[in-house]
N, C-alpha and C. Protein backbone atom coordinates (compact mmCIF):
# COMPACT_ATOMS: atom_id res chain seq x y z
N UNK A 1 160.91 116.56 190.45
CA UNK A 1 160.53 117.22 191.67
C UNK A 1 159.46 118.26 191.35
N UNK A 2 158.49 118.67 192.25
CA UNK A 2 157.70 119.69 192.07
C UNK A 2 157.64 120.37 193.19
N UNK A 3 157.02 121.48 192.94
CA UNK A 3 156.71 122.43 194.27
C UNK A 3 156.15 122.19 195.42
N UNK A 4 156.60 122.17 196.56
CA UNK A 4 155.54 121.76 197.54
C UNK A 4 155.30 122.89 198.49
N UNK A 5 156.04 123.97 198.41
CA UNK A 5 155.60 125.02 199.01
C UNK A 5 156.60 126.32 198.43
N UNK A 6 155.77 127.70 198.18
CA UNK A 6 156.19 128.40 197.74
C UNK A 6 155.93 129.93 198.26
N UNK A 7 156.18 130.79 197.79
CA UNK A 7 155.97 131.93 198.14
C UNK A 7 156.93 132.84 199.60
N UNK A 8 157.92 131.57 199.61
CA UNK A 8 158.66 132.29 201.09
C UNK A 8 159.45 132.93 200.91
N UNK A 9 159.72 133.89 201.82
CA UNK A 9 160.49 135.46 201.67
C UNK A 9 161.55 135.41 202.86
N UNK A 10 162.70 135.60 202.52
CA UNK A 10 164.09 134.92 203.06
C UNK A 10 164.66 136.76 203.35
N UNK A 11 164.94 136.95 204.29
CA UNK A 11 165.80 138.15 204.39
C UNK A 11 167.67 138.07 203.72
N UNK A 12 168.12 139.14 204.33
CA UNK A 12 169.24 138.94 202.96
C UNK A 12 170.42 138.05 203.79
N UNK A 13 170.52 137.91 205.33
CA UNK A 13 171.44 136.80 206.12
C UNK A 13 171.02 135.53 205.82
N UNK A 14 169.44 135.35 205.87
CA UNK A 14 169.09 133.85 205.62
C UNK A 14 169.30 133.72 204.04
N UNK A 15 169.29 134.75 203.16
CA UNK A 15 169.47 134.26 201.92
C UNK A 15 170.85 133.80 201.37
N UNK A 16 171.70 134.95 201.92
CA UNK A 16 172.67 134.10 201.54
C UNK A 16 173.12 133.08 202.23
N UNK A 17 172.87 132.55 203.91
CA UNK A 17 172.90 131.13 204.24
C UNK A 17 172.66 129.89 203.43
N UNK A 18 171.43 130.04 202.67
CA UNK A 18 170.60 129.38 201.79
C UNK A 18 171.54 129.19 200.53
N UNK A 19 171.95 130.13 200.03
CA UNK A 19 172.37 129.54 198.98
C UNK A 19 173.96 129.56 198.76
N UNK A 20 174.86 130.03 200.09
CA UNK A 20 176.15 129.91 200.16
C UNK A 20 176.49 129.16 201.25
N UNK A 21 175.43 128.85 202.35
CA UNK A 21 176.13 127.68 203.09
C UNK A 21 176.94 129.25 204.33
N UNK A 22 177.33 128.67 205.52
CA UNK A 22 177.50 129.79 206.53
C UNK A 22 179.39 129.70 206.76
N UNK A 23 179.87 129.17 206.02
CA UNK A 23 181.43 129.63 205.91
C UNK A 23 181.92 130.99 205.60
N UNK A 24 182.40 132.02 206.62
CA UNK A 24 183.42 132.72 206.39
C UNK A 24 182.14 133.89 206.66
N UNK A 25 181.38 134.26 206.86
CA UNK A 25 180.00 135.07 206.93
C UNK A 25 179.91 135.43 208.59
N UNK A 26 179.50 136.94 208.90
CA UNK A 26 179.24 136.98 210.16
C UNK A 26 177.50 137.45 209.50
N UNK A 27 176.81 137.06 210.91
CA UNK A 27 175.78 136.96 210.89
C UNK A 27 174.85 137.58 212.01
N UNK A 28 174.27 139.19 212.28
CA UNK A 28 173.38 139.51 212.89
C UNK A 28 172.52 138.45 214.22
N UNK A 29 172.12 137.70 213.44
CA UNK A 29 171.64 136.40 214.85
C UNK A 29 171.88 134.65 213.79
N UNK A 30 173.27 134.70 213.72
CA UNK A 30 173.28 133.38 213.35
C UNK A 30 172.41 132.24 213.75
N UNK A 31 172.46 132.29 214.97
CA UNK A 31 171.55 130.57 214.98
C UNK A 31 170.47 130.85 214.79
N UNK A 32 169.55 131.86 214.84
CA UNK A 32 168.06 132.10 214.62
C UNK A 32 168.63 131.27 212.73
N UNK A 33 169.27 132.22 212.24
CA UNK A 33 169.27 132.19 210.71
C UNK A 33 169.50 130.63 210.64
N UNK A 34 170.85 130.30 210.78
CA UNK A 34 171.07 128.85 210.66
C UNK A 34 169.60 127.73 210.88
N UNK A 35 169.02 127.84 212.27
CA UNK A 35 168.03 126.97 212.28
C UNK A 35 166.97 127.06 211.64
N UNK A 36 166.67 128.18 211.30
CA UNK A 36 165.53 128.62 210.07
C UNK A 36 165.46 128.26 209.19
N UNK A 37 166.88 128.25 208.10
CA UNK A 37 166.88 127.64 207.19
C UNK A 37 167.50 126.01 206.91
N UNK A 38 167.62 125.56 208.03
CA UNK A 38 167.58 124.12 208.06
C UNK A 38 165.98 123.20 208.75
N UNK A 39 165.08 124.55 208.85
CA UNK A 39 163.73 123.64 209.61
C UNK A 39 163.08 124.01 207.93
N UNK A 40 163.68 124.40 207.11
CA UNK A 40 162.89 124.71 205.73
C UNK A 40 163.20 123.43 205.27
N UNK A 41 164.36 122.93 205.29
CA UNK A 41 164.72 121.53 204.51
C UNK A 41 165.50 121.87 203.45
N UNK A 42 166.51 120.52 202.78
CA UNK A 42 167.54 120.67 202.10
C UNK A 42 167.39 121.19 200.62
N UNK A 43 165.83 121.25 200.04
CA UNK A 43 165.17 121.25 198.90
C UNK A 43 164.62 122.88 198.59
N UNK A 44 165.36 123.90 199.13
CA UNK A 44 164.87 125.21 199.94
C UNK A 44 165.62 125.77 197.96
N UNK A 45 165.07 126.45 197.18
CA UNK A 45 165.37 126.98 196.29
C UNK A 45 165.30 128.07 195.71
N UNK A 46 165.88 129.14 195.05
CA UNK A 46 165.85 130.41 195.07
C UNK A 46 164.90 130.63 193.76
N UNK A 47 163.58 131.62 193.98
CA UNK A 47 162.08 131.30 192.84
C UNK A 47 162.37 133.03 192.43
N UNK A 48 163.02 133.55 191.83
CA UNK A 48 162.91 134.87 191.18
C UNK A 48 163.41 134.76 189.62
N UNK A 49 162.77 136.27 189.18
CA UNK A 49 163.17 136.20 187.50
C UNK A 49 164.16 136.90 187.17
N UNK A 50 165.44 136.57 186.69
CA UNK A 50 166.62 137.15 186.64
C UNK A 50 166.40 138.57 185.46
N UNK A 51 165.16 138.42 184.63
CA UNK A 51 164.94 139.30 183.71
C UNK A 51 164.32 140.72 183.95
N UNK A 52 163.32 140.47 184.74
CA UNK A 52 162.71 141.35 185.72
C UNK A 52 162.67 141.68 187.13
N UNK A 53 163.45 140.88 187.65
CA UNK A 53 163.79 140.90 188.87
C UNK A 53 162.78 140.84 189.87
N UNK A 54 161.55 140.20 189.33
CA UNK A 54 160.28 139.53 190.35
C UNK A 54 161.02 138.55 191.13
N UNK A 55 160.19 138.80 192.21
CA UNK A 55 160.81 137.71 193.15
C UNK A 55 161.92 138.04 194.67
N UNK A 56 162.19 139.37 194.33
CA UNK A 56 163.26 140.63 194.13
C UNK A 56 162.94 141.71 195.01
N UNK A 57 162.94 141.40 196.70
CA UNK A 57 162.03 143.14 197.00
C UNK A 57 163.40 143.84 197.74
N UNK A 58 163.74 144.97 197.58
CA UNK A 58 164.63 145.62 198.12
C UNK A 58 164.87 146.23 199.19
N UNK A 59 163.20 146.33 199.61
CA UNK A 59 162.97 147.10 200.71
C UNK A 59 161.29 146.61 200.88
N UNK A 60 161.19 145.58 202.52
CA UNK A 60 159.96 145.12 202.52
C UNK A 60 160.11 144.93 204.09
N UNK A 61 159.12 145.04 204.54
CA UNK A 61 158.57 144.65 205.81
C UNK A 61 158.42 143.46 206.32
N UNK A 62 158.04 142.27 205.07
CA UNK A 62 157.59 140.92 205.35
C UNK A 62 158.26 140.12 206.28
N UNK A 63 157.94 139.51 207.23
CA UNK A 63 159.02 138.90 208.27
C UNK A 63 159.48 137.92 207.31
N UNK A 64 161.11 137.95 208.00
CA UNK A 64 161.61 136.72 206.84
C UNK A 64 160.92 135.06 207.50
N UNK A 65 160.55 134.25 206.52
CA UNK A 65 159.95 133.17 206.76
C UNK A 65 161.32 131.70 207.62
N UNK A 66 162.13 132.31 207.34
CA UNK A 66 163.41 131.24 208.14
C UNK A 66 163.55 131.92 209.29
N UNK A 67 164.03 132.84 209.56
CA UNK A 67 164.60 133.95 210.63
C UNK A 67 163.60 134.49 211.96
N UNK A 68 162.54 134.33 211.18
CA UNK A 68 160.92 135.45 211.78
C UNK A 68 161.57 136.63 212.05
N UNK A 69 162.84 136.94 211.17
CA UNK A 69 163.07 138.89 211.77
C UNK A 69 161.73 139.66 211.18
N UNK A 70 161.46 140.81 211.60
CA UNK A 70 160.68 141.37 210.90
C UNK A 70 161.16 143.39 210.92
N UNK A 71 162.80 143.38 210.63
CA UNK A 71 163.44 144.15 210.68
C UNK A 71 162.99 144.32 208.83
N UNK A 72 162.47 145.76 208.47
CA UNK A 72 162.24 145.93 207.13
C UNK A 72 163.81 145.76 206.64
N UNK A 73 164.10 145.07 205.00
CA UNK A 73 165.04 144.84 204.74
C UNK A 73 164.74 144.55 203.37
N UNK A 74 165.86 143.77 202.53
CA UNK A 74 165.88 142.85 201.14
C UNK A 74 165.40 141.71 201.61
N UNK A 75 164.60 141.17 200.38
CA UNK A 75 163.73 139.69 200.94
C UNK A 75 163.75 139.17 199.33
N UNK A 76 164.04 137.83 199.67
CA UNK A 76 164.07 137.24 198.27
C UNK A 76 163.44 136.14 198.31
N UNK A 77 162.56 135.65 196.82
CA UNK A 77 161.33 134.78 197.02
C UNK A 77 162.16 133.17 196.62
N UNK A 78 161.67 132.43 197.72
CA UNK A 78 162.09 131.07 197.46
C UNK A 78 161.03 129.84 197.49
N UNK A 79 161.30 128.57 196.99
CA UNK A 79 160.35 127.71 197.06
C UNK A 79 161.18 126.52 197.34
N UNK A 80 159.82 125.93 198.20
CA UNK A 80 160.81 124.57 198.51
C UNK A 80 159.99 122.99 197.37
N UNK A 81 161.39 122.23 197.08
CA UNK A 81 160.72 121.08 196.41
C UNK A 81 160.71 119.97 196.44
N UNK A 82 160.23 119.19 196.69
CA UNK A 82 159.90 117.86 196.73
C UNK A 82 159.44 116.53 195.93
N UNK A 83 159.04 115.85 196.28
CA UNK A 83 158.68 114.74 195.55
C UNK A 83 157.05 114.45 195.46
């Protein structure tokens, strides 16, 4: 698989949707989140450096790319991959 798109910035409801799936979680605007990160596709992967923690913003403005919130928050960098 390789990259087919990268650089997207996930707020911290869509992130953990993304990589825990929406069991047992309340959620600020669930279905915004839910459909956001299912119009990304099943190949949606978490792109940061566990060493330096690039990838990693704690406090950012960027609208999240699943959600479109643009409530400043934690945003974490993901990439999606393909064939």
């Amino acid at each position: 698989m390789r990259v087919i798109l990268d650089d997207l910035y996930l707020c911290s409801d869509c992130t953990q949707v993304a990589c825990n799936g929406v069991h047992g979680i309340e959620l600020l605007d669930a279905e915004a989140t839910i459909k956001g990160i299912s119009m990304l596709g099943q190949h949606l992967v978490l792109d940061f450096d566990s060493e330096t923690g690039e990838g990693l913003e704690t406090f950012s403005g960027t609208p999240c790319d699943a959600c479109q919130s643009s409530l400043a928050g934690y945003r974490a960098r993901f990439a999606i991959l393909g064939e």
